[in-house]
PDB file of N, CA and C in Angstrom:
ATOM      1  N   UNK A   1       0.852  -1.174   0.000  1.00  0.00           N
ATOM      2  CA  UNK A   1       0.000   0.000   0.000  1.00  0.00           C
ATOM      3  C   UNK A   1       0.893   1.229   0.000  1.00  0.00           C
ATOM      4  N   UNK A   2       0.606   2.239  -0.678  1.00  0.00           N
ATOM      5  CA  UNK A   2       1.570   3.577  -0.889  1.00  0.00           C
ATOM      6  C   UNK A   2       0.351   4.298  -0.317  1.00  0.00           C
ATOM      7  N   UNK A   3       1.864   5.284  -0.059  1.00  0.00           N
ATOM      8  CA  UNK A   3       1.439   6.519   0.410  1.00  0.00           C
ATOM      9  C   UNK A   3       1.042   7.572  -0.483  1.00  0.00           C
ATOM     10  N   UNK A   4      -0.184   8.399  -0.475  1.00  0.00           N
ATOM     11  CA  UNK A   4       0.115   9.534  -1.728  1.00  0.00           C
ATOM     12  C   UNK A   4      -0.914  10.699  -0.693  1.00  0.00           C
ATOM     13  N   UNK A   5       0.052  11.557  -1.237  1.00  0.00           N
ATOM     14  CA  UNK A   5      -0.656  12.868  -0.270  1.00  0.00           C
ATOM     15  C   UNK A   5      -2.029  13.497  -0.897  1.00  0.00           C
ATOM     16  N   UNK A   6      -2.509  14.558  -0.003  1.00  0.00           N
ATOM     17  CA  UNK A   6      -4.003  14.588  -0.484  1.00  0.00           C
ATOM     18  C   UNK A   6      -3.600  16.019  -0.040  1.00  0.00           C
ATOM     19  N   UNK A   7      -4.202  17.269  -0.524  1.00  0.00           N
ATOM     20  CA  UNK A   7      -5.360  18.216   0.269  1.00  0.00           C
ATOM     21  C   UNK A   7      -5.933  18.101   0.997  1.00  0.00           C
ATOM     22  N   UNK A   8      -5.537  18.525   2.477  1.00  0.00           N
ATOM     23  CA  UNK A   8      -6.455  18.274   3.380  1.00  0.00           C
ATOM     24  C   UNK A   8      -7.832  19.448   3.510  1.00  0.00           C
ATOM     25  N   UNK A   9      -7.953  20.388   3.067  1.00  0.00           N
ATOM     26  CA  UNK A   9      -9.052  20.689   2.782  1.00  0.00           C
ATOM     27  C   UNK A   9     -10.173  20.103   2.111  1.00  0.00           C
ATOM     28  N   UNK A  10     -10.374  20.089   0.967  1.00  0.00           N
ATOM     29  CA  UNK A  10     -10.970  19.180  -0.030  1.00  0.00           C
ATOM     30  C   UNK A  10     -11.222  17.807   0.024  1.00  0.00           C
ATOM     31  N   UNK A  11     -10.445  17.358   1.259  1.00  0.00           N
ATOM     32  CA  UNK A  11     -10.629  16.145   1.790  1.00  0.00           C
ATOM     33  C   UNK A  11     -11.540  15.906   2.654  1.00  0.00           C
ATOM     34  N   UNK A  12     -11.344  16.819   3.743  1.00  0.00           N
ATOM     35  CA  UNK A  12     -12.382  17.186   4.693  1.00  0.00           C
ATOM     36  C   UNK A  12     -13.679  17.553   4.264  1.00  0.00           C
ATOM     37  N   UNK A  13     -13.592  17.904   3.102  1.00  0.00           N
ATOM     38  CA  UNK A  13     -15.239  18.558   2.840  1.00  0.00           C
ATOM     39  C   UNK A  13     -15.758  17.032   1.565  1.00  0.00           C
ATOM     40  N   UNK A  14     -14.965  16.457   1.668  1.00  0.00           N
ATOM     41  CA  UNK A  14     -15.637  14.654   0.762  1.00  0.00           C
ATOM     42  C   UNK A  14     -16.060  14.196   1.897  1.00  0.00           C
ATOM     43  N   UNK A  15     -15.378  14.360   3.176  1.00  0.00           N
ATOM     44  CA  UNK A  15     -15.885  13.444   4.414  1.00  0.00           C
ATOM     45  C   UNK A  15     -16.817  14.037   4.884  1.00  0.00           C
ATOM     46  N   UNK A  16     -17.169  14.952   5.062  1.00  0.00           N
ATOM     47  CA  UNK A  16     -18.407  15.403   5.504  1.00  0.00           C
ATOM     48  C   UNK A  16     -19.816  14.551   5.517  1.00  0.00           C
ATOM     49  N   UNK A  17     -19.847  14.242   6.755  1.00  0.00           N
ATOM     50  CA  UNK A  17     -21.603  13.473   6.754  1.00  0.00           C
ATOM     51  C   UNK A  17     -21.100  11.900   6.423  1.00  0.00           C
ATOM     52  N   UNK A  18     -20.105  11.343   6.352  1.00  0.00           N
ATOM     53  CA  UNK A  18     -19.397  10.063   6.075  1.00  0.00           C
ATOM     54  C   UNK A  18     -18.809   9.846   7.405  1.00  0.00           C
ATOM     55  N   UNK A  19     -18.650   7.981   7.812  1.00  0.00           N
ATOM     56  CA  UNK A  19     -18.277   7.697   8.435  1.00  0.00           C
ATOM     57  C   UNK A  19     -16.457   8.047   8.759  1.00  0.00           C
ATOM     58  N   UNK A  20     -15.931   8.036   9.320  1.00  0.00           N
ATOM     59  CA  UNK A  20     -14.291   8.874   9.814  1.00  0.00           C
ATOM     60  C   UNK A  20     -14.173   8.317  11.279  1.00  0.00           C
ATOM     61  N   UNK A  21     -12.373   8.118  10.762  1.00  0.00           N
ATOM     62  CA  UNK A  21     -11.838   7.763  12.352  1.00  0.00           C
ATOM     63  C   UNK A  21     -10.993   8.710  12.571  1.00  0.00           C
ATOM     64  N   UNK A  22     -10.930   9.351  13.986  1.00  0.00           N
ATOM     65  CA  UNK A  22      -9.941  10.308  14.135  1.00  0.00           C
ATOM     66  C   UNK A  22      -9.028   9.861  15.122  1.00  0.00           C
ATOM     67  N   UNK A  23      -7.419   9.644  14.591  1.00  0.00           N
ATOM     68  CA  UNK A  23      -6.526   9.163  15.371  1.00  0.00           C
ATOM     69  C   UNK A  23      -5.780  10.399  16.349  1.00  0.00           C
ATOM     70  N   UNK A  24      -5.964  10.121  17.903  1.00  0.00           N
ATOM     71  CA  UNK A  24      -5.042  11.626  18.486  1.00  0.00           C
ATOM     72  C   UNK A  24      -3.715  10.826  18.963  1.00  0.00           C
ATOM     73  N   UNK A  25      -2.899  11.859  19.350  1.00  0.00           N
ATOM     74  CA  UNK A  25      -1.375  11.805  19.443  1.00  0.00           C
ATOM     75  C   UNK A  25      -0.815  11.075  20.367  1.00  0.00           C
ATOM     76  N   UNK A  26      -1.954  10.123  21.413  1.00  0.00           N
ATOM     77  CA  UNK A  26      -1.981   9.648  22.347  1.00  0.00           C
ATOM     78  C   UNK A  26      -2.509   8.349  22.220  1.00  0.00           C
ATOM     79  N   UNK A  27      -2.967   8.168  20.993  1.00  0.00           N
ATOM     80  CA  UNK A  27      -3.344   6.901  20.490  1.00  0.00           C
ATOM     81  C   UNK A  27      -4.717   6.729  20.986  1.00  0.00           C
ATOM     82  N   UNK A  28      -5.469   7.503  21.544  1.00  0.00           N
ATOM     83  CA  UNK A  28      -7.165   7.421  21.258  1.00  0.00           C
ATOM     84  C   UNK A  28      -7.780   7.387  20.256  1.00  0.00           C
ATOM     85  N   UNK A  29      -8.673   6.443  19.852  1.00  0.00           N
ATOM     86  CA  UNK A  29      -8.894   6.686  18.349  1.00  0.00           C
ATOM     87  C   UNK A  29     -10.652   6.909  18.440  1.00  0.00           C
ATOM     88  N   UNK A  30     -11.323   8.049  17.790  1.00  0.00           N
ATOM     89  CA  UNK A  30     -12.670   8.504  17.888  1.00  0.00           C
ATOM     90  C   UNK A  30     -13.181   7.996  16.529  1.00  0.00           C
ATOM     91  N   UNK A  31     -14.446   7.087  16.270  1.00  0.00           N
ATOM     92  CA  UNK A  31     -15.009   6.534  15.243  1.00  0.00           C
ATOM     93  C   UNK A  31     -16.378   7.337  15.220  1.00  0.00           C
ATOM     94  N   UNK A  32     -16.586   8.184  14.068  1.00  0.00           N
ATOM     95  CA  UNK A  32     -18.090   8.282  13.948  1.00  0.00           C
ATOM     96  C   UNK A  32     -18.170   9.427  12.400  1.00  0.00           C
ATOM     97  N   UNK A  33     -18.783  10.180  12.519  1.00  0.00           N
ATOM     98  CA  UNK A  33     -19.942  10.822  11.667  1.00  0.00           C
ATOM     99  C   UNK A  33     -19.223  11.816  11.409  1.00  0.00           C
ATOM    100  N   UNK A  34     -18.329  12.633  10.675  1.00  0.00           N
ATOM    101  CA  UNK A  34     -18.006  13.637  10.432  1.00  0.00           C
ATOM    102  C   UNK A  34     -19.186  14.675  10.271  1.00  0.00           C
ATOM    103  N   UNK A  35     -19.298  15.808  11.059  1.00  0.00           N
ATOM    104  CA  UNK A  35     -20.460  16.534  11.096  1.00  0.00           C
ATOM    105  C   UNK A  35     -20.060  18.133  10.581  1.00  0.00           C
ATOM    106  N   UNK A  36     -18.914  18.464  10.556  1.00  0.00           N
ATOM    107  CA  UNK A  36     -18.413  19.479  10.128  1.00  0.00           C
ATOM    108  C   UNK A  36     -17.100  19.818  10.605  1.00  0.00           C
ATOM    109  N   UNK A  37     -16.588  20.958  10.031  1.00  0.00           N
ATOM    110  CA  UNK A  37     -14.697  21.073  10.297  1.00  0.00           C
ATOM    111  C   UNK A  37     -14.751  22.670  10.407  1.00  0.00           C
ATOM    112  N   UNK A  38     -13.576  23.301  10.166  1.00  0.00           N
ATOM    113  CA  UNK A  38     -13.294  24.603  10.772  1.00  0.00           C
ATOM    114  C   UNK A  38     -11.743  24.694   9.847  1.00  0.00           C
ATOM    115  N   UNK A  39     -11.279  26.128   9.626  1.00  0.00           N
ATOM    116  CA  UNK A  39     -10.228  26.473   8.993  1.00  0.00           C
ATOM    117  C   UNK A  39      -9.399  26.151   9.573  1.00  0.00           C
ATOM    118  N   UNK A  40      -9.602  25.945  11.004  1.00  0.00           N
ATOM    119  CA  UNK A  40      -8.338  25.541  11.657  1.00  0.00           C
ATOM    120  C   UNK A  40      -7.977  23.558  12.098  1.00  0.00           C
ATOM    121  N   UNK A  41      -9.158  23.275  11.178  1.00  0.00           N
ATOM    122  CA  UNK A  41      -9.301  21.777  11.281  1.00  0.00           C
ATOM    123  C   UNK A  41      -9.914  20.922  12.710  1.00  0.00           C
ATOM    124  N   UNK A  42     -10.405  21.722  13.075  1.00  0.00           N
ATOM    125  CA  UNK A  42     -11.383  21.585  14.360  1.00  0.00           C
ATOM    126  C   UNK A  42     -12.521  20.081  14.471  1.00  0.00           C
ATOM    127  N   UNK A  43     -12.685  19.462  14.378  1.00  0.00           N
ATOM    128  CA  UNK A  43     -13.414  18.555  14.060  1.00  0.00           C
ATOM    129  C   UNK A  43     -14.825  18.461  14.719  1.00  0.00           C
ATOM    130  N   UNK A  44     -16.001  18.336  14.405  1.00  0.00           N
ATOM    131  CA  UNK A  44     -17.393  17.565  15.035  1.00  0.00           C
ATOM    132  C   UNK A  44     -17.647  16.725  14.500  1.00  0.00           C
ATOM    133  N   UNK A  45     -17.933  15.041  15.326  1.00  0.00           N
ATOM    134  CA  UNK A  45     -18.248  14.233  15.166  1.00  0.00           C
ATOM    135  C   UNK A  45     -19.656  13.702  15.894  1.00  0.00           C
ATOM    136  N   UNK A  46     -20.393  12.893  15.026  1.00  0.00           N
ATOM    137  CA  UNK A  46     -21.653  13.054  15.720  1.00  0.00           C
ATOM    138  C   UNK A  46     -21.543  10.827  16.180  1.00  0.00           C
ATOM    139  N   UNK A  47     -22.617  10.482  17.084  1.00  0.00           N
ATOM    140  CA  UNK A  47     -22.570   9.010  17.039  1.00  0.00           C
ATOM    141  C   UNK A  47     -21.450   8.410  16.930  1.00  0.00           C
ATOM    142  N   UNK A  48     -20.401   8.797  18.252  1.00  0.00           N
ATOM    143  CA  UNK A  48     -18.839   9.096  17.639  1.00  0.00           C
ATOM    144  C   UNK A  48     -18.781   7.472  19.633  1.00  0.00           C
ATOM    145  N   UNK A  49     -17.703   6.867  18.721  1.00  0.00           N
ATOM    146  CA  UNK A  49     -17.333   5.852  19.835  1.00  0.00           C
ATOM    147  C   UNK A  49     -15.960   5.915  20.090  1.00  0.00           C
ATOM    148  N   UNK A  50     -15.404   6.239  21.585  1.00  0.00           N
ATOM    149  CA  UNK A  50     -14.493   6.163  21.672  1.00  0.00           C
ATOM    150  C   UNK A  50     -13.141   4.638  21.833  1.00  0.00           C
ATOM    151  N   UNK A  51     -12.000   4.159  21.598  1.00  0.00           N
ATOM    152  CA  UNK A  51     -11.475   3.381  21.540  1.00  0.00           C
ATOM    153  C   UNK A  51     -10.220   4.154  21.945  1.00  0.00           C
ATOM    154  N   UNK A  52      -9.419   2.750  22.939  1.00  0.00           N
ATOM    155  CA  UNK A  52      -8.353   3.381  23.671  1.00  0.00           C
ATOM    156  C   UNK A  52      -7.345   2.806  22.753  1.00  0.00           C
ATOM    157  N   UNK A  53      -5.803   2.852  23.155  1.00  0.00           N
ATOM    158  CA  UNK A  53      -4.607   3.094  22.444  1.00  0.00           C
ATOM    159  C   UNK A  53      -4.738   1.173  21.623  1.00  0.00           C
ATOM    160  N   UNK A  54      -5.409  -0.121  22.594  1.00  0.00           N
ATOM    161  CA  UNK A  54      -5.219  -1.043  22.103  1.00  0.00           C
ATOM    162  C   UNK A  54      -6.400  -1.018  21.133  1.00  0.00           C
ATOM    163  N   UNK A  55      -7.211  -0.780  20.607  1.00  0.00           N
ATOM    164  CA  UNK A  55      -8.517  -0.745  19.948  1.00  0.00           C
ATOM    165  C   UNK A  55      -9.822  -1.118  20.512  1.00  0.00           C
ATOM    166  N   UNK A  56     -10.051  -1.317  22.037  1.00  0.00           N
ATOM    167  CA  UNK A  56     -10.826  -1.782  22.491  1.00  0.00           C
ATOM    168  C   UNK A  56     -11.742  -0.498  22.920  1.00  0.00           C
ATOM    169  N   UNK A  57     -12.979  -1.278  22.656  1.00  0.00           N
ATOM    170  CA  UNK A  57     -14.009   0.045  22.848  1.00  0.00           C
ATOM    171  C   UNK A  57     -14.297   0.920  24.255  1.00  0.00           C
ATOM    172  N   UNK A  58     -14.280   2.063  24.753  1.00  0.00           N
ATOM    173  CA  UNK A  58     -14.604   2.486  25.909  1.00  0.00           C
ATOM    174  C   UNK A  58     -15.590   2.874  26.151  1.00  0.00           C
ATOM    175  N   UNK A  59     -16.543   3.211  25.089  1.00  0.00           N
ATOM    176  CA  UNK A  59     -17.743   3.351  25.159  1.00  0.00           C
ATOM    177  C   UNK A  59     -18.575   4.480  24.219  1.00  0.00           C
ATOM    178  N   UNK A  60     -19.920   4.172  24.122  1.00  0.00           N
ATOM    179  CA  UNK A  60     -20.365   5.728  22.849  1.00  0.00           C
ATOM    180  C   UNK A  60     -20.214   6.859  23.662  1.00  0.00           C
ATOM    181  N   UNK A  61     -20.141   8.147  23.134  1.00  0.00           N
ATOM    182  CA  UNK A  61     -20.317   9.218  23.522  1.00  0.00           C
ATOM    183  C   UNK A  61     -21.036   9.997  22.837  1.00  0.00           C
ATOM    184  N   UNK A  62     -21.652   9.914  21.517  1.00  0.00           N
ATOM    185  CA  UNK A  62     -22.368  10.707  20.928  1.00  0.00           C
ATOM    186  C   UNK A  62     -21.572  11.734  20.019  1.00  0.00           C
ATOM    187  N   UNK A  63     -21.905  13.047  20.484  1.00  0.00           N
ATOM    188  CA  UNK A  63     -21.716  13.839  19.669  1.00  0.00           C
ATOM    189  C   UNK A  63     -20.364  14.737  20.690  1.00  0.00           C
ATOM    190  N   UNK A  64     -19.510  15.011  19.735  1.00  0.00           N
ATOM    191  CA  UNK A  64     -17.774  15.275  20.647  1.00  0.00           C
ATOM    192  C   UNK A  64     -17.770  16.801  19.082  1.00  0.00           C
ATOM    193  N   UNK A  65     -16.911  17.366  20.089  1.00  0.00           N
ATOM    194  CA  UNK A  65     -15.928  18.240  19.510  1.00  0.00           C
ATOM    195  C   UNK A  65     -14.272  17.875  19.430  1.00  0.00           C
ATOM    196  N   UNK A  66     -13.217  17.603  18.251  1.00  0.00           N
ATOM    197  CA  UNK A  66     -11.865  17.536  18.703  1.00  0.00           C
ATOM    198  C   UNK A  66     -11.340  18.591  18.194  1.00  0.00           C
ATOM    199  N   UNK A  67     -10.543  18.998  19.243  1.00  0.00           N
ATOM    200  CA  UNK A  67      -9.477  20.056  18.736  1.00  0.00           C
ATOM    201  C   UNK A  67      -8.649  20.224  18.198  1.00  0.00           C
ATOM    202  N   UNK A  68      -7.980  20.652  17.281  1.00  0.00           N
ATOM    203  CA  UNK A  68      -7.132  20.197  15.947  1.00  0.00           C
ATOM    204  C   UNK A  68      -5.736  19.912  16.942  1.00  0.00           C
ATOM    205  N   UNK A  69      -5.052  20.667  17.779  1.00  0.00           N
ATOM    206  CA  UNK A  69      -3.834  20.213  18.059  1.00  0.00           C
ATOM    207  C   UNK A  69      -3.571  19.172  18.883  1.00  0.00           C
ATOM    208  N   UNK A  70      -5.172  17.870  18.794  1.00  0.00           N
ATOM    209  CA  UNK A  70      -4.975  16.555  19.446  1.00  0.00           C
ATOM    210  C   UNK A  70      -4.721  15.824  18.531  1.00  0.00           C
ATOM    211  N   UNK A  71      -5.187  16.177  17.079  1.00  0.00           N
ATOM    212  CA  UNK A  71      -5.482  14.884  16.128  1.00  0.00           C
ATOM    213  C   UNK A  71      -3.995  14.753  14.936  1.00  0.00           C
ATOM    214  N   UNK A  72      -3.537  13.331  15.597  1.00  0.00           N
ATOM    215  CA  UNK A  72      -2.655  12.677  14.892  1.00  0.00           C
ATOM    216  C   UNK A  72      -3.242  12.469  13.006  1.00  0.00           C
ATOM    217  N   UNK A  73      -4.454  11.915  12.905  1.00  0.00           N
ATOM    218  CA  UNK A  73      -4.732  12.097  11.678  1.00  0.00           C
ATOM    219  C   UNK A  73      -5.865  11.140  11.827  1.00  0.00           C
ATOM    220  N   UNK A  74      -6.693  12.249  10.620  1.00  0.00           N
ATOM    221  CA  UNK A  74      -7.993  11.479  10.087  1.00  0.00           C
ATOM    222  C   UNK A  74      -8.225  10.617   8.780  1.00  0.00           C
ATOM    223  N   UNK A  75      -8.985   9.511   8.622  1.00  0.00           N
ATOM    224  CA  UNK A  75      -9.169   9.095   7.906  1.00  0.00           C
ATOM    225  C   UNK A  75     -10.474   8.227   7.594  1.00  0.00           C
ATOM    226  N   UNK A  76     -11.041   8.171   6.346  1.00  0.00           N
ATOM    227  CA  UNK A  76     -12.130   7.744   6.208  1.00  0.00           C
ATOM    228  C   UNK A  76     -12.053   6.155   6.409  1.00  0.00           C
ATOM    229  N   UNK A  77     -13.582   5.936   7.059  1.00  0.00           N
ATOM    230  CA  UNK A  77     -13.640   4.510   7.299  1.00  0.00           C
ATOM    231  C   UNK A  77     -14.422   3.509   6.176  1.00  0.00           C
ATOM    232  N   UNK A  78     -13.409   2.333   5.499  1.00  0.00           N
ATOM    233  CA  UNK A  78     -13.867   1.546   4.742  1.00  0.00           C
ATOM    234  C   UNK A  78     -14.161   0.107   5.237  1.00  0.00           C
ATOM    235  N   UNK A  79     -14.889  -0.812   4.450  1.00  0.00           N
ATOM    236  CA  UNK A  79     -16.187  -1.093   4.931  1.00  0.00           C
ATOM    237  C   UNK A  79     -15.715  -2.454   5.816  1.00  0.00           C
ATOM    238  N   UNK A  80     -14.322  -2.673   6.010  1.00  0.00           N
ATOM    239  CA  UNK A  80     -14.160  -3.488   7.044  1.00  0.00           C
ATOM    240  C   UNK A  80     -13.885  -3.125   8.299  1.00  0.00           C
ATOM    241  N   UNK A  81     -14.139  -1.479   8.361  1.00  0.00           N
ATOM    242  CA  UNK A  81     -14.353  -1.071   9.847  1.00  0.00           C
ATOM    243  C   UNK A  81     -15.564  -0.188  10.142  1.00  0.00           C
ATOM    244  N   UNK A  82     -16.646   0.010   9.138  1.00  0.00           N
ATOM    245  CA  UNK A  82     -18.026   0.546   9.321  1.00  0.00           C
ATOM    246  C   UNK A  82     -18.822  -1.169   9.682  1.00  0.00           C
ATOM    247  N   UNK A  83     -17.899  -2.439   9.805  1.00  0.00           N
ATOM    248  CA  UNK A  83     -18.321  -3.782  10.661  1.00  0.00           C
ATOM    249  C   UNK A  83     -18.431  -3.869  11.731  1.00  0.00           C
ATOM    250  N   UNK A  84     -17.037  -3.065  12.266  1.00  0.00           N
ATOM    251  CA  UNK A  84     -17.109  -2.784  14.134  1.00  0.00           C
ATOM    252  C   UNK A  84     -17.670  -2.288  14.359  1.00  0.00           C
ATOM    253  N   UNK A  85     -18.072  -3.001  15.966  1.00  0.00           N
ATOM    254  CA  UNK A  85     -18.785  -2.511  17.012  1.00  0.00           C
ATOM    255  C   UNK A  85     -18.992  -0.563  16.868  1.00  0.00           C
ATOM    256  N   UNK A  86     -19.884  -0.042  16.985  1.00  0.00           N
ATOM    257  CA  UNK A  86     -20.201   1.579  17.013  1.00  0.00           C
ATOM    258  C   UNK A  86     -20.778   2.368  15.706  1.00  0.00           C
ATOM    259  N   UNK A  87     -20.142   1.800  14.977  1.00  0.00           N
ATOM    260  CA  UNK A  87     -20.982   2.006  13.590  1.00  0.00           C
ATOM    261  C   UNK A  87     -22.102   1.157  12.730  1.00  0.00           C
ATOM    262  N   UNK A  88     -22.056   0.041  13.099  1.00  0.00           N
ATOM    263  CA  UNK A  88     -23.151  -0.334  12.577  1.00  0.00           C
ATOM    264  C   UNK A  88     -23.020  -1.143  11.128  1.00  0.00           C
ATOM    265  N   UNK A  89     -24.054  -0.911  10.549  1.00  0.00           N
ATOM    266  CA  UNK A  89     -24.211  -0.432   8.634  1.00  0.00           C
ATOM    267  C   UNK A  89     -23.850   0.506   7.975  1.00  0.00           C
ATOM    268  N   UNK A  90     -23.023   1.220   9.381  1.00  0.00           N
ATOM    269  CA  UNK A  90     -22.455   3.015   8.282  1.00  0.00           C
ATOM    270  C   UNK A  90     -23.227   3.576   8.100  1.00  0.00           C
ATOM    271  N   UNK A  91     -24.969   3.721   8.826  1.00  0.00           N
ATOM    272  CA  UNK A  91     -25.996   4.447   8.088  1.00  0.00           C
ATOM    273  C   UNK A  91     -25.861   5.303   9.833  1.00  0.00           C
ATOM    274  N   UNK A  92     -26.028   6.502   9.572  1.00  0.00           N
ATOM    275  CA  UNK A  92     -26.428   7.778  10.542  1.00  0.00           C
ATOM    276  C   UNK A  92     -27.419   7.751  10.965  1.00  0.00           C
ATOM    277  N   UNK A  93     -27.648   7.808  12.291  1.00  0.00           N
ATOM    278  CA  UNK A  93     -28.572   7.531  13.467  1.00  0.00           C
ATOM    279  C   UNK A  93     -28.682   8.832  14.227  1.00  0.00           C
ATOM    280  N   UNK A  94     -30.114   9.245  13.704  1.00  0.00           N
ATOM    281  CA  UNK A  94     -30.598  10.429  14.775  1.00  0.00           C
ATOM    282  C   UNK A  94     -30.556  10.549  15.994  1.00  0.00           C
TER     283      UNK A  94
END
């Protein structure tokens, strides 16, 4: 698998309303709903489950704000991890 760089703007606005995992610098990793972003890369996630540094779940939390100078990096979730536990079918839940 290669690496190839992206725009992270333009990236952020494909994920929008799509499932996303957000990795922080501490190895927490937040799974849910990309709900919107900020110029300064601010993140809201909605139906968002948290997971600690080994991948094990700690529990839902709903709807979170992250602050850009936690997040190690985001990335969209494909469909062998919209299987795990917290997401479901990948379909958005009011």
């Amino acid at each position: 698998m290669s690496f190839q760089p992206v725009n992270p703007k333009p990236f952020l606005q494909q994920q929008t309303g799509k499932p996303v995992a957000v990795r922080l610098k501490w190895g927490m990793e937040y799974r849910g709903f990309l709900v919107s972003t900020d110029n300064y890369m601010n993140f809201q996630l909605a139906n968002t489950e948290e997971f600690n540094a080994e991948g094990v779940s700690q529990g839902m939390l709903g709807e979170v704000m992250i602050r850009c100078n936690n997040v190690l990096y985001l990335r969209e979730m494909g469909d062998e991890d919209e299987k795990k536990p917290g997401l479901g079918n990948g379909a958005m839940e009011s």
